[in-house]
N, C-alpha and C. Protein backbone atom coordinates (compact mmCIF):
# COMPACT_ATOMS: atom_id res chain seq x y z
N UNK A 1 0.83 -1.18 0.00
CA UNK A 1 0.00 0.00 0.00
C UNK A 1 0.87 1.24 0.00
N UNK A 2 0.56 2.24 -0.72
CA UNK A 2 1.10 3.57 -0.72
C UNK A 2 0.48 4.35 0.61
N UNK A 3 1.24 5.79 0.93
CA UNK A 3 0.94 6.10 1.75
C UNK A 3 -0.26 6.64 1.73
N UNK A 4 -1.27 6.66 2.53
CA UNK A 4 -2.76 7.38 1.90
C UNK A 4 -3.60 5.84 1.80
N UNK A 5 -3.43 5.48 1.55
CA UNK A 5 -4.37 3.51 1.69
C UNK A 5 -4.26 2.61 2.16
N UNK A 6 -5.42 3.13 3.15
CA UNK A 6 -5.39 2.59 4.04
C UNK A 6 -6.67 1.47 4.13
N UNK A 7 -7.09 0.62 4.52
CA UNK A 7 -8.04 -0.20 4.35
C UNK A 7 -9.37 0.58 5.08
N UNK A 8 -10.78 0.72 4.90
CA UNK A 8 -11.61 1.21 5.55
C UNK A 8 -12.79 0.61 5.92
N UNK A 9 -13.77 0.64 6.49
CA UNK A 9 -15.06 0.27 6.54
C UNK A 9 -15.75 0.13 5.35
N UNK A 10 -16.15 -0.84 4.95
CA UNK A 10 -16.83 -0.83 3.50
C UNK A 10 -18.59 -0.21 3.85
N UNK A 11 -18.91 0.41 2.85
CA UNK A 11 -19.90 0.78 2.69
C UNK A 11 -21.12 0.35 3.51
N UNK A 12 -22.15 0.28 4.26
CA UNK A 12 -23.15 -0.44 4.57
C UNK A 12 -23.95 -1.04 3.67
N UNK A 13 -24.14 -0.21 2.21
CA UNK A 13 -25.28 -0.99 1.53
C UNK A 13 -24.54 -1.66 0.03
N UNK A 14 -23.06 -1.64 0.43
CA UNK A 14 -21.99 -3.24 -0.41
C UNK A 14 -22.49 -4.16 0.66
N UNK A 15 -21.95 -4.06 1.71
CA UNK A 15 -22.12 -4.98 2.86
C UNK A 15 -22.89 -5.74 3.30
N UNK A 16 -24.45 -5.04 2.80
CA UNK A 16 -25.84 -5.88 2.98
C UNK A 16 -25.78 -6.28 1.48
N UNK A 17 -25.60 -5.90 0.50
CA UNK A 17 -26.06 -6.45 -1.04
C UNK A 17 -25.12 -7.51 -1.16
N UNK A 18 -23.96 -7.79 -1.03
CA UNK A 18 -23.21 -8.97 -0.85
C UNK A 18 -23.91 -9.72 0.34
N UNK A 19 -24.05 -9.67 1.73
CA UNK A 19 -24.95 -10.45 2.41
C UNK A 19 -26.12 -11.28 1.99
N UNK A 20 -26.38 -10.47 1.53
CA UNK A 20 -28.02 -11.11 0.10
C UNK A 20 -27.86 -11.64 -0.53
N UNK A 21 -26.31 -12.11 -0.91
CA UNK A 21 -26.29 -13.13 -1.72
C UNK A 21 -24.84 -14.09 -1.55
N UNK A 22 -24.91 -14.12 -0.16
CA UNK A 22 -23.42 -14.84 0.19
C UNK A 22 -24.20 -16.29 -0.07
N UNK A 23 -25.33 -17.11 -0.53
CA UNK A 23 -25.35 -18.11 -0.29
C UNK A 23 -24.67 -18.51 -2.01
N UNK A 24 -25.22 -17.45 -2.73
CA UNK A 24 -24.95 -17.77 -4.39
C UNK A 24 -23.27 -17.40 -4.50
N UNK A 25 -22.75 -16.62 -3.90
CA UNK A 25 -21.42 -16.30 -4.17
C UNK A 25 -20.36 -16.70 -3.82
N UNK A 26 -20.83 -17.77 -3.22
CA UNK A 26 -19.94 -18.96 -2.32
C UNK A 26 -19.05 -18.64 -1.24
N UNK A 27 -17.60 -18.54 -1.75
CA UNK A 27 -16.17 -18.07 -0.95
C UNK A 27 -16.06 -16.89 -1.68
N UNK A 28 -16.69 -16.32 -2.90
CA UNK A 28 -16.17 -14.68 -3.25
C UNK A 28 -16.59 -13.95 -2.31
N UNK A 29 -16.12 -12.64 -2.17
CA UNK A 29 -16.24 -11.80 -1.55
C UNK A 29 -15.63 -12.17 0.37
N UNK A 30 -15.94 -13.24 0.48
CA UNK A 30 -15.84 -13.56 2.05
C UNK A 30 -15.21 -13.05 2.75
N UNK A 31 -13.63 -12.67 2.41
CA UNK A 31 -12.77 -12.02 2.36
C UNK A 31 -13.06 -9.93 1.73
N UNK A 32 -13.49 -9.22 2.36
CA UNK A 32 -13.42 -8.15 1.43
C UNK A 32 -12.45 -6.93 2.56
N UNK A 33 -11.65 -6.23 0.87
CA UNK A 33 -10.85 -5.59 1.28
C UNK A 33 -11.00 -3.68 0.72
N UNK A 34 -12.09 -2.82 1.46
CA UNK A 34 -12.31 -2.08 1.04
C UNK A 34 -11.52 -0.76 0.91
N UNK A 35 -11.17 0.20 0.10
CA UNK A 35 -10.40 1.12 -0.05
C UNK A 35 -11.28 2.64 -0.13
N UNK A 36 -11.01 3.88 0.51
CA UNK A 36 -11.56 5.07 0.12
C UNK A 36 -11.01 4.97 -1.69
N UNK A 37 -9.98 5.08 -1.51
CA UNK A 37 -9.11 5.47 -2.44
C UNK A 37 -7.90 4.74 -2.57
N UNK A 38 -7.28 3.91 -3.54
CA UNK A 38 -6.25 2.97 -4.09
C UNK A 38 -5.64 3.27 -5.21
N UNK A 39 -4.29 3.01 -5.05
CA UNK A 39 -3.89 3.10 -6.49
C UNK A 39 -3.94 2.01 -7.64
N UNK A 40 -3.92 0.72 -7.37
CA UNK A 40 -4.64 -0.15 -8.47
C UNK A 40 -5.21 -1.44 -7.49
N UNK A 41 -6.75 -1.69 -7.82
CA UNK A 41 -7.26 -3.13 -7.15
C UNK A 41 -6.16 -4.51 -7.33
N UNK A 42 -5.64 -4.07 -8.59
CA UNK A 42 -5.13 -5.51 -8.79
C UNK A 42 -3.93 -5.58 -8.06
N UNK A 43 -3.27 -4.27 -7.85
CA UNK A 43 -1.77 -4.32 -6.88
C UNK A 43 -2.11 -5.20 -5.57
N UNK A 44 -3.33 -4.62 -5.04
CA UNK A 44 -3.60 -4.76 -3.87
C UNK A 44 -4.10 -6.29 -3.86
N UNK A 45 -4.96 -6.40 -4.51
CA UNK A 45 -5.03 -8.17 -4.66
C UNK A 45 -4.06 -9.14 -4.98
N UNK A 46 -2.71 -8.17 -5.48
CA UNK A 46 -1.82 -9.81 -5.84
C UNK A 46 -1.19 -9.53 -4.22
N UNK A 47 -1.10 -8.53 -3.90
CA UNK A 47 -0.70 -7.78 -2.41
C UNK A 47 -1.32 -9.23 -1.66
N UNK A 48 -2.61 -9.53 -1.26
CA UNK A 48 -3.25 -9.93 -0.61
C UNK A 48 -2.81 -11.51 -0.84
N UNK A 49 -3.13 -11.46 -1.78
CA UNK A 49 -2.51 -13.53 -2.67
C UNK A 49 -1.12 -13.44 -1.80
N UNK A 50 -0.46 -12.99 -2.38
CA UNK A 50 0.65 -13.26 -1.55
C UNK A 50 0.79 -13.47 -0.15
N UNK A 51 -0.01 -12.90 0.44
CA UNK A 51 0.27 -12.71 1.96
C UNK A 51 -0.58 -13.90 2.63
N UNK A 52 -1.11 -14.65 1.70
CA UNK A 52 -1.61 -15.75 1.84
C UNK A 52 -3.33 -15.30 2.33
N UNK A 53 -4.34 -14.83 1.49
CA UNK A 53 -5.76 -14.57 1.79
C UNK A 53 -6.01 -15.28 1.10
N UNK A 54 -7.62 -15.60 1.44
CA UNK A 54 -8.45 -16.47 1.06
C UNK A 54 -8.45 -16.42 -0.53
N UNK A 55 -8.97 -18.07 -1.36
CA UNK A 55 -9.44 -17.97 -2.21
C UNK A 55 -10.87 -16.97 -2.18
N UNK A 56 -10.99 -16.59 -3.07
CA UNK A 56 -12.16 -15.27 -3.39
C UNK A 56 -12.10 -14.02 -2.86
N UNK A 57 -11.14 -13.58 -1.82
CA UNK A 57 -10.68 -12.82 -1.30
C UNK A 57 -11.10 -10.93 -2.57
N UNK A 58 -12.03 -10.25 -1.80
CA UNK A 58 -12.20 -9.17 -3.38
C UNK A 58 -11.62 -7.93 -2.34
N UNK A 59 -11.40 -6.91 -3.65
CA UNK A 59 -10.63 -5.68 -3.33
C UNK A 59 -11.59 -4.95 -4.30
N UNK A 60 -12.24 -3.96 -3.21
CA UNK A 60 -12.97 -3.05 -4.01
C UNK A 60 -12.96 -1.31 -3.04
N UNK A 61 -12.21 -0.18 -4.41
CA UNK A 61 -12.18 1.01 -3.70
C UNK A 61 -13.21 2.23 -4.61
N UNK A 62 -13.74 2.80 -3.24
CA UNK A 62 -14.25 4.11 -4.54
C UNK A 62 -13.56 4.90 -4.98
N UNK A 63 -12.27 4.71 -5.02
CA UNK A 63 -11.56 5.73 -6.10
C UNK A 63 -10.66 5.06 -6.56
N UNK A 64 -10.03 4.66 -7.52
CA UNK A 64 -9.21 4.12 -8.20
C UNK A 64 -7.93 4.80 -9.05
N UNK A 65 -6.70 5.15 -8.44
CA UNK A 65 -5.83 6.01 -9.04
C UNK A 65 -4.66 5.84 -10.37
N UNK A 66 -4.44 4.57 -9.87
CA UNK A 66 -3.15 4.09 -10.95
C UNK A 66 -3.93 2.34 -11.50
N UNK A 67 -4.73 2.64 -12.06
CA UNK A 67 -5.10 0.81 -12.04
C UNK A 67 -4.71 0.57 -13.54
N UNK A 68 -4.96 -0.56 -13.86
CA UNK A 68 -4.39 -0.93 -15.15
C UNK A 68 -5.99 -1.68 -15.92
N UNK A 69 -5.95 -1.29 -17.13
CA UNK A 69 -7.03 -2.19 -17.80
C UNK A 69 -6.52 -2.92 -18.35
N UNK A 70 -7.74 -3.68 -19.66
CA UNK A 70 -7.07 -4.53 -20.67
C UNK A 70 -5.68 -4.04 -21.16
N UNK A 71 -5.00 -4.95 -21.48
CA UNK A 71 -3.68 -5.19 -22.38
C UNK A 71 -2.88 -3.82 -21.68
N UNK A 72 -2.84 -3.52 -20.55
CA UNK A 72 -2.07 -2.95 -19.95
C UNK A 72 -2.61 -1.42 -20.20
N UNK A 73 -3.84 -1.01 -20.13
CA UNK A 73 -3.85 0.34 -20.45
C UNK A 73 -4.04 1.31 -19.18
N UNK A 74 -3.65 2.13 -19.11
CA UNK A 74 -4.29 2.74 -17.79
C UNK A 74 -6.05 2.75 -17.36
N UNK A 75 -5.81 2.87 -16.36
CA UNK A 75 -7.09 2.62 -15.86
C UNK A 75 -7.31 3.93 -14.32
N UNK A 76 -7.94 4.70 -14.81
CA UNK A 76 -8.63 5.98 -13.93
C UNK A 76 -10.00 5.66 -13.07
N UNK A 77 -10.21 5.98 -12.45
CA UNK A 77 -12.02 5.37 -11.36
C UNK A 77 -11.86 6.49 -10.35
N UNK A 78 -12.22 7.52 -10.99
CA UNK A 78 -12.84 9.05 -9.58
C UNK A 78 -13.85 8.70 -8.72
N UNK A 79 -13.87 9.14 -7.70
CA UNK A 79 -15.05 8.28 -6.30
C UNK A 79 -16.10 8.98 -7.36
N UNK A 80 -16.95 7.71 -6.67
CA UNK A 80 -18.07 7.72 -7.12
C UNK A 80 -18.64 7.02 -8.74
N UNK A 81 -17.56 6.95 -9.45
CA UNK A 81 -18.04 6.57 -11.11
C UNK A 81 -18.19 5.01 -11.18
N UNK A 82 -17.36 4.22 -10.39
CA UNK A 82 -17.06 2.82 -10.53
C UNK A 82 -18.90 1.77 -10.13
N UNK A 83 -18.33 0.45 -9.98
CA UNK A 83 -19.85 -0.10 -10.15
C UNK A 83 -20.04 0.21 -8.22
């Protein structure tokens, strides 16, 4: 993690909408690792693999600074735009 990301309280109504459907989503999410603001989900998830977290283990921030898309392109996510 860079300085500034820090892990936070995830949202209340991620928290119940994943609840609503932890029976269909198996081991995803079980593990969740929420961010105000991150510089890429995927840093932070191979971050997490490594350190030995769960299979399904998810990383989700409302702001997204340095992330990467397809075939390596940058990838921007200002709070608020992402799903």
């Amino acid at each position: 993690m860079s300085p500034g990301e820090t892990p936070a309280a995830a949202p209340p109504d991620l928290v119940a909408a994943l609840d609503a459907r932890r029976a269909r989503l198996g081991g995803f999410a079980a593990f969740l690792r929420y961010f105000e603001r991150v510089g890429s989900t995927n840093d932070e998830a191979a971050r997490l693999a490594h350190a030995g977290a769960p299979h399904g283990a998810t990383v989700v921030a409302a702001a997204q600074e340095r992330g990467r898309g397809r075939m390596g392109r940058d990838w921007f996510s200002p709070p608020g735009s992402g799903l």
